[in-house]
PDB file of N, CA and C in Angstrom:
ATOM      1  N   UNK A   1       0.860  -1.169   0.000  1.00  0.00           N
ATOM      2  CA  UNK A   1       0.000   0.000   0.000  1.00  0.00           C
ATOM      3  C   UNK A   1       0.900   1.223   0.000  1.00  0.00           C
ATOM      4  N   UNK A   2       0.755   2.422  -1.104  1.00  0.00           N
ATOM      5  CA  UNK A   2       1.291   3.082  -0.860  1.00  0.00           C
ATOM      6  C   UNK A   2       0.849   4.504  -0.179  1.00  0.00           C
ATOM      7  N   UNK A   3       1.277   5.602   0.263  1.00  0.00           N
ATOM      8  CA  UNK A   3       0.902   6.580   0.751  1.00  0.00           C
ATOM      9  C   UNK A   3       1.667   8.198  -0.214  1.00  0.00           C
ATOM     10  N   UNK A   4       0.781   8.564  -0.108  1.00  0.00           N
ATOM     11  CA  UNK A   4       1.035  10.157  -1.311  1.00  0.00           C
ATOM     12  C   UNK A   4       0.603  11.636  -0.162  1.00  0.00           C
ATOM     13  N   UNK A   5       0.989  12.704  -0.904  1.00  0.00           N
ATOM     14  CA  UNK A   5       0.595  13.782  -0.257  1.00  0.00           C
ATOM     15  C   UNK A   5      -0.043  14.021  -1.188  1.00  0.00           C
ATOM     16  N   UNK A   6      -1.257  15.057  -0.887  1.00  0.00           N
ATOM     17  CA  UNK A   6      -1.774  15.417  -1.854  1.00  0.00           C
ATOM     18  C   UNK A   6      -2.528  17.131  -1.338  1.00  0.00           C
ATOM     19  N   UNK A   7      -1.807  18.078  -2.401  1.00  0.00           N
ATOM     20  CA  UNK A   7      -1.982  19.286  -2.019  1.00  0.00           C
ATOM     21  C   UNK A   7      -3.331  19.454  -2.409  1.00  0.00           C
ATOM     22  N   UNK A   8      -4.154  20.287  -1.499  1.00  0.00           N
ATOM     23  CA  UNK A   8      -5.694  20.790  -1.975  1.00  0.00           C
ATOM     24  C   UNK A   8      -5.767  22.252  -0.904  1.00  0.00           C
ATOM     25  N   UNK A   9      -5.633  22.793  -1.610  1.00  0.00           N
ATOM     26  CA  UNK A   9      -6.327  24.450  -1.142  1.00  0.00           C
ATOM     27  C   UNK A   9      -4.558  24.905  -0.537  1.00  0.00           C
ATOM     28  N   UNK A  10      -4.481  25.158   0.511  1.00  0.00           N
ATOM     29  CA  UNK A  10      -2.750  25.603   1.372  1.00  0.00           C
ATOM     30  C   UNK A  10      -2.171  24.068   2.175  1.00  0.00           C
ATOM     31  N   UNK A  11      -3.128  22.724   2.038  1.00  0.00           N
ATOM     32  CA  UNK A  11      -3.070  21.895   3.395  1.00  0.00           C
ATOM     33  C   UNK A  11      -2.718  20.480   2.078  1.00  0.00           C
ATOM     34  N   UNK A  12      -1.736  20.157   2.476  1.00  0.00           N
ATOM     35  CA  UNK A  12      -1.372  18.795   2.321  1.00  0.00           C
ATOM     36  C   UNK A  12      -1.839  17.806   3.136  1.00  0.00           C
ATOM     37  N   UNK A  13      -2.410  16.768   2.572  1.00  0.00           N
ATOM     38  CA  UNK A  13      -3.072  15.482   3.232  1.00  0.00           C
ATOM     39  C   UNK A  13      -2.012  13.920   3.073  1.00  0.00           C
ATOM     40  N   UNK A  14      -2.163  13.188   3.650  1.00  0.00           N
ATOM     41  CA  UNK A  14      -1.612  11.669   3.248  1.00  0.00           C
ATOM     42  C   UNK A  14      -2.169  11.285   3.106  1.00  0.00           C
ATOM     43  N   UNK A  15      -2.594  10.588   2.011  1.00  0.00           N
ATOM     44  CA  UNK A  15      -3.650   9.320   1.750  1.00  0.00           C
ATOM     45  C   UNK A  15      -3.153   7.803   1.252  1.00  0.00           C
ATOM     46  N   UNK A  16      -3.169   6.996   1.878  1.00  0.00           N
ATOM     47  CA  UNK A  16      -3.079   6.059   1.517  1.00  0.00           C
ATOM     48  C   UNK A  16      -3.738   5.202   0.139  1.00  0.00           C
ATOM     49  N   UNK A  17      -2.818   4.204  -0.486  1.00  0.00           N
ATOM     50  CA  UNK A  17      -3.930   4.165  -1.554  1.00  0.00           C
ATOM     51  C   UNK A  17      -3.345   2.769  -2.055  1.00  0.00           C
ATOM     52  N   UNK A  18      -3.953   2.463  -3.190  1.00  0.00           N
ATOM     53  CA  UNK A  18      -3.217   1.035  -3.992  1.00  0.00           C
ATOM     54  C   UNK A  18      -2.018   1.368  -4.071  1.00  0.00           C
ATOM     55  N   UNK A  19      -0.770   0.786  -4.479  1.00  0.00           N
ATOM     56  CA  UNK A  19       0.036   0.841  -5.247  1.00  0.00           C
ATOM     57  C   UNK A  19      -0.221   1.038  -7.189  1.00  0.00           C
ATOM     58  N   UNK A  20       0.587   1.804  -7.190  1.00  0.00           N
ATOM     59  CA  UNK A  20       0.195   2.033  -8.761  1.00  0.00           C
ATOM     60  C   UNK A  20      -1.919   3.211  -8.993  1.00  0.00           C
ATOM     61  N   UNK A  21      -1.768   3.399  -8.248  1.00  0.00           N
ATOM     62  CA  UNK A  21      -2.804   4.630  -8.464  1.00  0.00           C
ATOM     63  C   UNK A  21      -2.914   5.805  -8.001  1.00  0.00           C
ATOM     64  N   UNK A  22      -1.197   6.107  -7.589  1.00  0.00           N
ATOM     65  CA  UNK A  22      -1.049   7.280  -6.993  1.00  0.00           C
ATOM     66  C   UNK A  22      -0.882   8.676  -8.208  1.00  0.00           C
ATOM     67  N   UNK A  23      -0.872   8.502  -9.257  1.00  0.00           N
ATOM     68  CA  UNK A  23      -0.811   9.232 -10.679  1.00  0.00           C
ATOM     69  C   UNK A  23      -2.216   9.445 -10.849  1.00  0.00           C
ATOM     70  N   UNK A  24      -3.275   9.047 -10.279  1.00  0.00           N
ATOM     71  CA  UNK A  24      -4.432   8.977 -10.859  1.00  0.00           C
ATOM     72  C   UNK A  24      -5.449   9.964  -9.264  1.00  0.00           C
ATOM     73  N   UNK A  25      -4.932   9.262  -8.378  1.00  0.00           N
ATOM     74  CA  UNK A  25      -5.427  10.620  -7.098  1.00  0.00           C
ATOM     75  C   UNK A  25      -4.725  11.718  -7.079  1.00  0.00           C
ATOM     76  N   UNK A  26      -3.634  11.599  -7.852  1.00  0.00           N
ATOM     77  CA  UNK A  26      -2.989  13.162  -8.020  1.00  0.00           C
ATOM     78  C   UNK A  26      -4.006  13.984  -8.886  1.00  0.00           C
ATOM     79  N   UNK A  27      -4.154  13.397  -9.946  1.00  0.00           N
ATOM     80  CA  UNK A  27      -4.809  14.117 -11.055  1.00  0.00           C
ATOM     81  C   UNK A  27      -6.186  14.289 -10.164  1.00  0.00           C
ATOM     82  N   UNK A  28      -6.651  13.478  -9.774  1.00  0.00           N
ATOM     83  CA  UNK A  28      -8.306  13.604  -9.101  1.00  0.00           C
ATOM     84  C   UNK A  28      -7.906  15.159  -7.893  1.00  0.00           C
ATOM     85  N   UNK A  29      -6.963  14.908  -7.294  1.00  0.00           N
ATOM     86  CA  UNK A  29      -6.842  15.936  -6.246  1.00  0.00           C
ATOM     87  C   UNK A  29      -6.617  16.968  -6.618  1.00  0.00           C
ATOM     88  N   UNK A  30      -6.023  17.395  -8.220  1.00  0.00           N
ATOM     89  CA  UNK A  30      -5.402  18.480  -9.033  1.00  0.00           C
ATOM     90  C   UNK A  30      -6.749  19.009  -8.831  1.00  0.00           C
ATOM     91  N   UNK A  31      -8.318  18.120  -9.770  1.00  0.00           N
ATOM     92  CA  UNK A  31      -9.080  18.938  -9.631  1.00  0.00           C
ATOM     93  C   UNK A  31     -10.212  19.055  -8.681  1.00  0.00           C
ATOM     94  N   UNK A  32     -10.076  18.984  -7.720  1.00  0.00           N
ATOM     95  CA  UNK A  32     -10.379  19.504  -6.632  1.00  0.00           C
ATOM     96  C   UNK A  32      -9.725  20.850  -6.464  1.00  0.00           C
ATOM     97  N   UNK A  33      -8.064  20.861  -6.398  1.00  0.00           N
ATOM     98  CA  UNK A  33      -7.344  21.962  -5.733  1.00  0.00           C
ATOM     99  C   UNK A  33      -7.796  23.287  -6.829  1.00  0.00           C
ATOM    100  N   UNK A  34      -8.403  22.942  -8.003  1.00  0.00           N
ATOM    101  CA  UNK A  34      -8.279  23.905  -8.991  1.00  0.00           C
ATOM    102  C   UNK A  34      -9.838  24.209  -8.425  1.00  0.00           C
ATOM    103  N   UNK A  35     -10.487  23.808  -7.900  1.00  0.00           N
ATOM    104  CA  UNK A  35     -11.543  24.532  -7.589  1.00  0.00           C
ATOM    105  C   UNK A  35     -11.745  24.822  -5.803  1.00  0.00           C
ATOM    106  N   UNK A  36     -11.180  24.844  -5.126  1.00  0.00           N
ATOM    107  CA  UNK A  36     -10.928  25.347  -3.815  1.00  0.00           C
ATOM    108  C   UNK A  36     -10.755  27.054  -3.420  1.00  0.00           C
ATOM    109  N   UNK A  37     -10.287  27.547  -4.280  1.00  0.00           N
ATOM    110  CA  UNK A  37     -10.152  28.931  -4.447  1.00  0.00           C
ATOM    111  C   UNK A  37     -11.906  29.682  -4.587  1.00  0.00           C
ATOM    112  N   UNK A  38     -12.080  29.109  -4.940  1.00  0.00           N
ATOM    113  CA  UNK A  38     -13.948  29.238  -5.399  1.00  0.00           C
ATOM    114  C   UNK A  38     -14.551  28.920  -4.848  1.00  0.00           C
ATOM    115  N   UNK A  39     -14.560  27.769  -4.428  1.00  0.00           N
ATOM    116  CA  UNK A  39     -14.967  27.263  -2.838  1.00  0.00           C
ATOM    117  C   UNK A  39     -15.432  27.674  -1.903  1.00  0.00           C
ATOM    118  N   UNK A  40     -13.492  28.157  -1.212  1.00  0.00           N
ATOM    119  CA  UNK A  40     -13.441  28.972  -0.072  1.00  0.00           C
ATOM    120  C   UNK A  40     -14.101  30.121  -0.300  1.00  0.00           C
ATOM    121  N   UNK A  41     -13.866  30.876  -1.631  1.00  0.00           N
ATOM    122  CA  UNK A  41     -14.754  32.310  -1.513  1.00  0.00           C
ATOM    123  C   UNK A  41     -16.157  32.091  -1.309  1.00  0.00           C
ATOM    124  N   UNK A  42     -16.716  31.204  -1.813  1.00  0.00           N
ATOM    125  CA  UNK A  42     -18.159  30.590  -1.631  1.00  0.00           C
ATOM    126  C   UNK A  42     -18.649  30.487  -0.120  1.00  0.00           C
ATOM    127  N   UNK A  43     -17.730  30.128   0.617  1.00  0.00           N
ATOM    128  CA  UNK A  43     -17.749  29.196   2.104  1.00  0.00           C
ATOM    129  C   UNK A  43     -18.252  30.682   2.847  1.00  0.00           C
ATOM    130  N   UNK A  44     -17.184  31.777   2.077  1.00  0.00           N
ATOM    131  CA  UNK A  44     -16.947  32.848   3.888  1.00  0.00           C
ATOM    132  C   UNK A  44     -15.906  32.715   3.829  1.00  0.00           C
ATOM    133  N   UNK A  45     -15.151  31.684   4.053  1.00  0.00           N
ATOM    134  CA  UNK A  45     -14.124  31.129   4.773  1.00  0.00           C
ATOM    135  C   UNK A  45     -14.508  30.855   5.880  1.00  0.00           C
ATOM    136  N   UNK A  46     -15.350  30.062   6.055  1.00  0.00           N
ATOM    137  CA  UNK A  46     -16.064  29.589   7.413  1.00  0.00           C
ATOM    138  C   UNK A  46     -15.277  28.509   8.303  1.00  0.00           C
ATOM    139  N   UNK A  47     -15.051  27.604   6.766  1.00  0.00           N
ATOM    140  CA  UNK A  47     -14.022  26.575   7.130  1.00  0.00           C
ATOM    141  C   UNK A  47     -13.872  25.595   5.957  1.00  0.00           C
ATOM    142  N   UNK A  48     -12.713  24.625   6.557  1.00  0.00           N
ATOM    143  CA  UNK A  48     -12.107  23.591   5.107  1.00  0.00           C
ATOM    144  C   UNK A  48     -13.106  22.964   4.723  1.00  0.00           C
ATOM    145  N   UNK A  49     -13.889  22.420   5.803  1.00  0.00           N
ATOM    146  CA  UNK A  49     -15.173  21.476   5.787  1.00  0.00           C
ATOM    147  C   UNK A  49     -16.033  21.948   5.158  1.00  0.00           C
ATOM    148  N   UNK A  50     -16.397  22.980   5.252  1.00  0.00           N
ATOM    149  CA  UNK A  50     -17.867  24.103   4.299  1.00  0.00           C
ATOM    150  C   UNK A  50     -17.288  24.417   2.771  1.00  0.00           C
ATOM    151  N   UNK A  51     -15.835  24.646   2.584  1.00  0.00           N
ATOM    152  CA  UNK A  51     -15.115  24.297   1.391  1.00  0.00           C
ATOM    153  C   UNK A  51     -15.075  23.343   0.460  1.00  0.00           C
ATOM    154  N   UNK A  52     -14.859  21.856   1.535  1.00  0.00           N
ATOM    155  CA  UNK A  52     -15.087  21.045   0.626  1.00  0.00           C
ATOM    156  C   UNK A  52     -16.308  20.824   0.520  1.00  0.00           C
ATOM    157  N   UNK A  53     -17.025  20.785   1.130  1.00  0.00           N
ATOM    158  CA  UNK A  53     -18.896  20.349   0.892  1.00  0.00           C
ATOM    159  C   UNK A  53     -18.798  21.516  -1.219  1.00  0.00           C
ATOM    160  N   UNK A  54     -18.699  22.345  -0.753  1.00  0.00           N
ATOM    161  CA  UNK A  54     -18.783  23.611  -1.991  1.00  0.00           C
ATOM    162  C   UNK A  54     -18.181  22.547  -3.095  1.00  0.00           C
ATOM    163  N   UNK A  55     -16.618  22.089  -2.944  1.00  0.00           N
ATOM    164  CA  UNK A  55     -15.917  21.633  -4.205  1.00  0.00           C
ATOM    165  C   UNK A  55     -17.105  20.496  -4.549  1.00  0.00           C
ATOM    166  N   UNK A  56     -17.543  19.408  -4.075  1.00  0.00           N
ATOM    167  CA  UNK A  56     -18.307  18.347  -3.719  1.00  0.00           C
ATOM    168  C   UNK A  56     -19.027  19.273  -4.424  1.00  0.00           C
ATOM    169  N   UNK A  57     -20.340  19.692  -4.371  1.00  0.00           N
ATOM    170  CA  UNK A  57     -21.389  20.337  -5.576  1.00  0.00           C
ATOM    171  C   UNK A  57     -20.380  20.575  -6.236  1.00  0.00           C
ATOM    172  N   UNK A  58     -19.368  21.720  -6.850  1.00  0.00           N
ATOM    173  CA  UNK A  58     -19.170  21.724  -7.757  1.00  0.00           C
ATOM    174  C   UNK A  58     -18.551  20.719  -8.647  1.00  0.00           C
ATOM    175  N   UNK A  59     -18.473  19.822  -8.304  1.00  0.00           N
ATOM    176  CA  UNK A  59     -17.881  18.621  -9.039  1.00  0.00           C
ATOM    177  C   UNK A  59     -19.066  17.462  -9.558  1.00  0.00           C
ATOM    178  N   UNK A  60     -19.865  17.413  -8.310  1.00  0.00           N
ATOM    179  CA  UNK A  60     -21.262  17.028  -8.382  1.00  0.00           C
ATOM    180  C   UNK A  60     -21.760  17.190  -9.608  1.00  0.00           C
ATOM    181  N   UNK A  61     -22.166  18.895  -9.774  1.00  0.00           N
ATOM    182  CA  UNK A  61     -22.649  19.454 -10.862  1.00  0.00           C
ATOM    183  C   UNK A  61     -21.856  19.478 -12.165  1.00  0.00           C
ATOM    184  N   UNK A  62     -20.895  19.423 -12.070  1.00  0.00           N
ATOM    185  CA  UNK A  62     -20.378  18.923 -13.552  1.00  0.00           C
ATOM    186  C   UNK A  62     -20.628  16.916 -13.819  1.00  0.00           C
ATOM    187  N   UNK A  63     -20.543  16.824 -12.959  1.00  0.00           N
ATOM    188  CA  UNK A  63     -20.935  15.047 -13.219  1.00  0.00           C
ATOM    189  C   UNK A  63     -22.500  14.919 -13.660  1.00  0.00           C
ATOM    190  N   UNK A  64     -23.335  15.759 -12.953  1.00  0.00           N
ATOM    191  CA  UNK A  64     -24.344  16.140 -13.330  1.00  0.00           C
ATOM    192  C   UNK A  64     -24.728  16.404 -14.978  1.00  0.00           C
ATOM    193  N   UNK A  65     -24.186  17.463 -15.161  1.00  0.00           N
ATOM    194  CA  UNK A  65     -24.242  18.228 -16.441  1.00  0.00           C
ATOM    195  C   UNK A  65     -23.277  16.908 -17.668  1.00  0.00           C
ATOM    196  N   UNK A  66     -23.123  16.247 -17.252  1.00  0.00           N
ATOM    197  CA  UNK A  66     -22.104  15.502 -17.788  1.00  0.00           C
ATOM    198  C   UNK A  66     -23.312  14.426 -18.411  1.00  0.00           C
ATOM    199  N   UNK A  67     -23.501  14.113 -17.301  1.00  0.00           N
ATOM    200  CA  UNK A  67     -24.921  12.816 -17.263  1.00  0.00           C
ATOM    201  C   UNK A  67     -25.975  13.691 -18.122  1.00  0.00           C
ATOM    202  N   UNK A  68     -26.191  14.685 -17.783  1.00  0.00           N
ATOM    203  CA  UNK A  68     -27.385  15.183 -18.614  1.00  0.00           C
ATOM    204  C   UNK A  68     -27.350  15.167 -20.455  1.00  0.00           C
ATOM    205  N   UNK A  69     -25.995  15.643 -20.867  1.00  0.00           N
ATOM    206  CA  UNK A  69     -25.600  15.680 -22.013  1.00  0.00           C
ATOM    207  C   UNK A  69     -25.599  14.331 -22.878  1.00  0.00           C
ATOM    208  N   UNK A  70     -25.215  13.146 -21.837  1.00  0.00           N
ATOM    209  CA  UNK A  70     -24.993  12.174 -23.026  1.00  0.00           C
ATOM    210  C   UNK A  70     -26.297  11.092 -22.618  1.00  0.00           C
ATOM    211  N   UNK A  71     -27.001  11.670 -21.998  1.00  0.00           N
ATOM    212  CA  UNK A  71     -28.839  11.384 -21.602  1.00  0.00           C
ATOM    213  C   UNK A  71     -29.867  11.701 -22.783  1.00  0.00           C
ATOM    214  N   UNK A  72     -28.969  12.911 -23.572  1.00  0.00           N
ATOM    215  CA  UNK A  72     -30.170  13.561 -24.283  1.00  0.00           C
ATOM    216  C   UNK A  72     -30.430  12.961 -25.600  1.00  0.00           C
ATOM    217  N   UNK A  73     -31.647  12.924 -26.375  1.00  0.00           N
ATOM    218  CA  UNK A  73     -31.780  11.882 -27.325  1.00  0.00           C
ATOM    219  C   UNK A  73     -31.273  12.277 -28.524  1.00  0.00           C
ATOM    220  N   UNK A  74     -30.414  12.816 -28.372  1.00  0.00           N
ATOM    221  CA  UNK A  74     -29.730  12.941 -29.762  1.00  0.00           C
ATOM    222  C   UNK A  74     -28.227  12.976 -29.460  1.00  0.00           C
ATOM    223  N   UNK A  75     -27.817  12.401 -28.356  1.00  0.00           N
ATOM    224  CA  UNK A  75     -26.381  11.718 -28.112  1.00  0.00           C
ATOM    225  C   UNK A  75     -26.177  10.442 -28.974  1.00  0.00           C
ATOM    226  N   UNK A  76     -27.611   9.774 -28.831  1.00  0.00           N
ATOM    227  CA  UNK A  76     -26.864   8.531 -29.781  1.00  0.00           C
ATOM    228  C   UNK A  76     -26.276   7.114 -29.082  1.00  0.00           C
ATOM    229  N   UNK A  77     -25.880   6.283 -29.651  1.00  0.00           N
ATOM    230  CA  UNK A  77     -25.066   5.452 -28.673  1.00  0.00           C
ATOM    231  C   UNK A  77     -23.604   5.724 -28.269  1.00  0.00           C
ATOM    232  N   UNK A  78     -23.142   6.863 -28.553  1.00  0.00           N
ATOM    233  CA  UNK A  78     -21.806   7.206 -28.238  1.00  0.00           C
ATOM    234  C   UNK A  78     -21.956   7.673 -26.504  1.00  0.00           C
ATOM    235  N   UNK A  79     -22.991   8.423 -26.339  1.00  0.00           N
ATOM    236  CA  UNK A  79     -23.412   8.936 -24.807  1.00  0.00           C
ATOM    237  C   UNK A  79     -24.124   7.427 -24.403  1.00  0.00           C
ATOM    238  N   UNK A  80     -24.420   6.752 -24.860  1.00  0.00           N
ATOM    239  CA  UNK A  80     -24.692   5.299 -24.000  1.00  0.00           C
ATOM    240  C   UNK A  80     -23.546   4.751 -23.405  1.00  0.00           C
ATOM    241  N   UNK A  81     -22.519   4.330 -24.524  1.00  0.00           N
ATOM    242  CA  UNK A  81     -21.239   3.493 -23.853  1.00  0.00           C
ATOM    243  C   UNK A  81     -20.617   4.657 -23.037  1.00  0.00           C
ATOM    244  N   UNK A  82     -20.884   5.711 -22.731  1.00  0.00           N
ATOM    245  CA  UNK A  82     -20.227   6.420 -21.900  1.00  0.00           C
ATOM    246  C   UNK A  82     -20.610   6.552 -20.032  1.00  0.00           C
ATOM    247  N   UNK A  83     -21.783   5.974 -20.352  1.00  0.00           N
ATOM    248  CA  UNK A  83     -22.656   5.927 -18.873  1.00  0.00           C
ATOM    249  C   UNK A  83     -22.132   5.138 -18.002  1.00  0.00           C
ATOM    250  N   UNK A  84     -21.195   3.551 -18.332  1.00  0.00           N
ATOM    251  CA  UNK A  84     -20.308   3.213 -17.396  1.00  0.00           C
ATOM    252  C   UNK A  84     -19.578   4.288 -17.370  1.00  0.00           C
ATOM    253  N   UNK A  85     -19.028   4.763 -17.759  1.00  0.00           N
ATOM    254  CA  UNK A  85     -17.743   5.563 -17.235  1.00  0.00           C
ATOM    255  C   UNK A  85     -17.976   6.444 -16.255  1.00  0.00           C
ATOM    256  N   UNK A  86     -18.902   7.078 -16.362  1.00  0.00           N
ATOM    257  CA  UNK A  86     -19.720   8.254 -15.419  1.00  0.00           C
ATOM    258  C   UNK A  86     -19.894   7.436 -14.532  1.00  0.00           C
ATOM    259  N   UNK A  87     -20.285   6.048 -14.130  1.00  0.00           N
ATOM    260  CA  UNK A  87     -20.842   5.771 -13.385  1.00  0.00           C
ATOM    261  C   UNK A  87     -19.714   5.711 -12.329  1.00  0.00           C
ATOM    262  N   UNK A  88     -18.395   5.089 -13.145  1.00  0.00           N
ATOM    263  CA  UNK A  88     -16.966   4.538 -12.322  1.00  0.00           C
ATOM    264  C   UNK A  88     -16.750   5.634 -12.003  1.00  0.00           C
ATOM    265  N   UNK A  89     -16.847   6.691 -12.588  1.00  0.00           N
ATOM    266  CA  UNK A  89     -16.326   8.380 -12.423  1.00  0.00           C
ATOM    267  C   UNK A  89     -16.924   8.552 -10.489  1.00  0.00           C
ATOM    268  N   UNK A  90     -17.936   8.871 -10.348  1.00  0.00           N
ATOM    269  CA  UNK A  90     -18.963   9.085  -9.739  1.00  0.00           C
ATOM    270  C   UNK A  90     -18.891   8.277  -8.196  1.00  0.00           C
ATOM    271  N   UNK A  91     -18.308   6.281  -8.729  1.00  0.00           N
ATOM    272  CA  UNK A  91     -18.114   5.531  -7.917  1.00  0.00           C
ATOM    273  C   UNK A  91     -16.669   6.301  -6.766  1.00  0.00           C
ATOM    274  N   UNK A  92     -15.577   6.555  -7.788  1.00  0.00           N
ATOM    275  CA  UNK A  92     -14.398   6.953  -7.454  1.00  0.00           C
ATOM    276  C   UNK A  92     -14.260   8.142  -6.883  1.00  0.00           C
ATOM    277  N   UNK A  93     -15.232   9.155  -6.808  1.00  0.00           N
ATOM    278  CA  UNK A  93     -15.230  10.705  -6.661  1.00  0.00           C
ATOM    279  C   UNK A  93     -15.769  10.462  -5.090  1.00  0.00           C
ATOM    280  N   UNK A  94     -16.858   9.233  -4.609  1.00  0.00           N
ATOM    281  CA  UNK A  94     -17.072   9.268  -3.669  1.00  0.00           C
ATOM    282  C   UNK A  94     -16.333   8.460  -2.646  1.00  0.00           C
ATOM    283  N   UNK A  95     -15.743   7.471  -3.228  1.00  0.00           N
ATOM    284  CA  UNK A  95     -14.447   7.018  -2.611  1.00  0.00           C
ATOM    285  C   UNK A  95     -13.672   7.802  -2.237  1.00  0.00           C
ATOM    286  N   UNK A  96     -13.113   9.021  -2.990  1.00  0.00           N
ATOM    287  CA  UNK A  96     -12.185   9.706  -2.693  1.00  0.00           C
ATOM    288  C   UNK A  96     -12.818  10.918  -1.634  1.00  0.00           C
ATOM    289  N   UNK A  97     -13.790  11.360  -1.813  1.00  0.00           N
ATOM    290  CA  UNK A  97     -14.341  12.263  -0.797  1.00  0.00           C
ATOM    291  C   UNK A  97     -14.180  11.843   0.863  1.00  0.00           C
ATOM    292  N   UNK A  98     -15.010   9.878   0.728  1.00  0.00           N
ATOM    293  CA  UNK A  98     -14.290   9.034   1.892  1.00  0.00           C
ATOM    294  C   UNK A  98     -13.356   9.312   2.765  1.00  0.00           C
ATOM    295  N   UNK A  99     -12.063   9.210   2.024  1.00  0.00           N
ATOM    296  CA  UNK A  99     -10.743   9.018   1.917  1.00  0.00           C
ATOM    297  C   UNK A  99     -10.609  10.383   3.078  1.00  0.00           C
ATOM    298  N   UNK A 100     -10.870  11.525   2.307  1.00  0.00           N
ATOM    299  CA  UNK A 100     -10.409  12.621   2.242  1.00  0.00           C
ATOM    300  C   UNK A 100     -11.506  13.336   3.846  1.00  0.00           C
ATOM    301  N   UNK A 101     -12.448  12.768   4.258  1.00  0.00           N
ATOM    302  CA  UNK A 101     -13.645  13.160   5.007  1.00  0.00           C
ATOM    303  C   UNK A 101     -12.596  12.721   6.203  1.00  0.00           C
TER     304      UNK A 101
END
């Protein structure tokens, strides 16, 4: 098992994780950290916790808007075979929230 830091907002975390999927919670944590700035202005600055709840919708809502697009009937079957992916997307986003809670 390996363990990573992973920068989000000013605060580095350790998370433990598989081996070999530490390239892949980096990238997941990149975007989180790219929306923390927005966040926090969102929050008050009340706190990290009211921050992340904020990133959480906003990530939400693009998974959202994501699902909605390849839902609509003129996606076709290209937005069909894509609905696993969203789904693993979605599975993993709340794993990592887990992780990170």
């Amino acid at each position: 098992m390996a363990e990573i830091m992973l920068k989000i907002g000013d605060r580095q975390h350790k998370v433990a994780c598989k081996d070999g999927t530490e390239d892949h919670l980096r990238r997941i944590a990149a975007m989180i950290d790219s929306r923390w700035t927005t966040a926090a202005r969102a929050s008050g600055g009340l706190s990290d916790e009211r921050s992340m709840l904020f990133v959480a919708l906003m990530l939400a809502d693009a998974l959202d808007e994501a699902e909605q697009r390849s839902s609509a009937p003129s996606a076709g079957p290209v937005a069909a075979a894509a609905m696993p992916d969203l789904d693993r997307l979605a599975d993993r986003l709340e794993a990592i929230a887990a992780a990170l809670g």
